[in-house]
Protein backbone atom coordinates (compact mmCIF):
# COMPACT_ATOMS: atom_id res chain seq x y z
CA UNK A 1 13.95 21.63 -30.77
CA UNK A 2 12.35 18.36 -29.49
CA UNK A 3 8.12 18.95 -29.03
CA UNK A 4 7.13 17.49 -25.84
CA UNK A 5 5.24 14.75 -25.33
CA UNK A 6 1.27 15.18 -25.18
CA UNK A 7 -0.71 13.55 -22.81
CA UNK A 8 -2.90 10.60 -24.97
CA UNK A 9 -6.68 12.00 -24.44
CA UNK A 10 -7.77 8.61 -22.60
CA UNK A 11 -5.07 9.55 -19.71
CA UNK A 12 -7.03 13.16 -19.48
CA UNK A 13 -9.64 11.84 -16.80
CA UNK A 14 -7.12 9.47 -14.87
CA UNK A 15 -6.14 11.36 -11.14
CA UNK A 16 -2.51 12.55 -11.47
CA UNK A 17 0.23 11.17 -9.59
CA UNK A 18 1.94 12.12 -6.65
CA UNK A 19 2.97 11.25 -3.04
CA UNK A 20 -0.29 10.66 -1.83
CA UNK A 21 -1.88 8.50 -5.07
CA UNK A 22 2.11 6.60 -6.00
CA UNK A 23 1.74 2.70 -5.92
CA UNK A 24 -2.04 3.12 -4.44
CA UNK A 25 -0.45 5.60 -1.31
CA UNK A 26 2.16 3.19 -0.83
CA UNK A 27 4.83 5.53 -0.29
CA UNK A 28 2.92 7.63 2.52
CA UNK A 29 2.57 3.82 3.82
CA UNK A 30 5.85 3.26 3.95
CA UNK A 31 7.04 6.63 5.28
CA UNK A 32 4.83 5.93 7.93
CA UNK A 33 6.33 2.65 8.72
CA UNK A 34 9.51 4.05 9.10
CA UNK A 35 8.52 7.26 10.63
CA UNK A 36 7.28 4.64 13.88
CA UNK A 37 10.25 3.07 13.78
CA UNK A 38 12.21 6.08 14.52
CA UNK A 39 9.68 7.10 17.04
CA UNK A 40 10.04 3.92 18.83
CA UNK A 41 13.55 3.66 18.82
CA UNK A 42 13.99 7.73 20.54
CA UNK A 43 12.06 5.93 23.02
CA UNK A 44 13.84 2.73 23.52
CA UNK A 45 15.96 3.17 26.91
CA UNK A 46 18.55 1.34 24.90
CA UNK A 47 19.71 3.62 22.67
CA UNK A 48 22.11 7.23 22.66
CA UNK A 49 19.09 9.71 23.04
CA UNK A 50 21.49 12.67 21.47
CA UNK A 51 22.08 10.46 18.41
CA UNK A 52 20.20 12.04 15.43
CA UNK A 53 17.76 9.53 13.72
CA UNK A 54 16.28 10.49 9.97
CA UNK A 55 13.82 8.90 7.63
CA UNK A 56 15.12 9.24 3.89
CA UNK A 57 12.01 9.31 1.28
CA UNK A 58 13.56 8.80 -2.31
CA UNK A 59 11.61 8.91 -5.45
CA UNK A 60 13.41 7.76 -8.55
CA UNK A 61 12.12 8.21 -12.82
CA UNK A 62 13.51 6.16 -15.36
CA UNK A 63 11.66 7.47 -18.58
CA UNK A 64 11.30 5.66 -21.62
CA UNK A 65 13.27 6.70 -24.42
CA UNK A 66 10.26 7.67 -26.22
CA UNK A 67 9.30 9.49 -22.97
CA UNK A 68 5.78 8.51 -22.69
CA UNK A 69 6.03 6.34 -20.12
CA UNK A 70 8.62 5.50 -17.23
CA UNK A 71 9.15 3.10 -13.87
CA UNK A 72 8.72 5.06 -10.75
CA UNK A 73 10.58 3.35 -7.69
CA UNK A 74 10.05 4.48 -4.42
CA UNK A 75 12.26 4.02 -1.48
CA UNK A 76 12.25 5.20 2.24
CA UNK A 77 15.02 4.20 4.70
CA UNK A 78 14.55 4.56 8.38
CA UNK A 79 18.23 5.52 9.67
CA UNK A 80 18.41 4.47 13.70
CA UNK A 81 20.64 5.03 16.35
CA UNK A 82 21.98 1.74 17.20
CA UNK A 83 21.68 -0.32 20.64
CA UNK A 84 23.64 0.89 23.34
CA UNK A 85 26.41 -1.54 24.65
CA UNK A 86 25.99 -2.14 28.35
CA UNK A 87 28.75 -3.24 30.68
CA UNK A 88 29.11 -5.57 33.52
CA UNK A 89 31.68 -7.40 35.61
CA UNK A 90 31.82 -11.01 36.12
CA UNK A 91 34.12 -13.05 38.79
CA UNK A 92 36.21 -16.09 37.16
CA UNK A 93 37.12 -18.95 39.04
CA UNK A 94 36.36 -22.60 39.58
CA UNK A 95 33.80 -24.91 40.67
CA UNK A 96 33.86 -27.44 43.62
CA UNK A 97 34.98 -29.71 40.89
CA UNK A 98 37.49 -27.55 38.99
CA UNK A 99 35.58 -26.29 36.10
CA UNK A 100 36.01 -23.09 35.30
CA UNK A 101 33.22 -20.56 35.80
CA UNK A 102 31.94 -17.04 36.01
CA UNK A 103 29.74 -15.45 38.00
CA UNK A 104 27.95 -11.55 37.53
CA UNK A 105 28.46 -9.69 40.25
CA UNK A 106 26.24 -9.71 42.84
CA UNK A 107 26.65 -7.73 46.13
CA UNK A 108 24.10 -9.84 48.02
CA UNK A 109 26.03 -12.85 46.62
CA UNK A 110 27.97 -15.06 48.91
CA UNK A 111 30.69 -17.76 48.56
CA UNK A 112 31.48 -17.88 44.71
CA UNK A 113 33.43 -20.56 44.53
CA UNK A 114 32.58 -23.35 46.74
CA UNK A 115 36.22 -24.83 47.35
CA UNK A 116 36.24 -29.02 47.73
CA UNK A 117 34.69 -30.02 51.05
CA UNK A 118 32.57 -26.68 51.65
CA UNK A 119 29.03 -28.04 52.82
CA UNK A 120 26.47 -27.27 49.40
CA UNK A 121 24.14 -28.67 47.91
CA UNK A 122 23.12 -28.22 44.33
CA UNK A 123 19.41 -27.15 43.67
CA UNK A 124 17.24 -28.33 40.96
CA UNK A 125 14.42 -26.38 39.71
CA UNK A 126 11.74 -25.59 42.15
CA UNK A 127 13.44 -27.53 44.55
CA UNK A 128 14.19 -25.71 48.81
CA UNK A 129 17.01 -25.67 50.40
């Protein structure tokens, strides 16, 4: 039977890891981070409010073969619902001039597609009718 590794006496006064002390509280950091990004996308009009959202805090050893020391990697993945597609109608036609166009519909909108001869007059910015 292997005997376990000791714990060198000049560790013996150091503060022991865990979540809280990892990488300097890095990972409580970063959970955090993510944990507001979840919050702010349930609350983003955007988005399917029944979709489930998750924050995914993973903690990974890799030991040295002599086992008395190892790299500690820390990970934490926000999973979010997506944005919502939204859906809207346009109307295709031409211009006075024939190039092709669309136009969102608008009920208060009036006369879509000025034919050749209608009476309008192109606006620039800021300029009245």
């Amino acid at each position: 039977m292997r005997e376990q590794t000791k714990v060198k006496e000049e560790y013996v006064d150091q503060e022991k890891v865990s979540l809280a002390t990892v990488g300097g509280g890095a990972a409580i950091e970063r959970f955090d981070i993510a944990l507001q990004q979840v919050i702010n996308n349930i609350l983003d009009v955007n988005t399917d409010a029944r979709k489930e959202r998750s924050v995914t805090l993973k903690v990974t050893f890799k030991p040295t073969e002599k086992r008395d020391m190892g790299a500690v990697s820390v990970d934490v993945v926000p999973k979010l619902a997506p944005v919502s597609a939204f859906k809207t109608q346009v109307f295709l036609g031409t211009d006075a001039t024939g190039k092709g166009m669309a136009c969102e519909m608008d009920i208060n909108q009036m006369n879509l597609f000025p034919k050749k001869g209608d009476n309008f007059k192109i606006l620039k910015g800021g300029e009245k009718p």
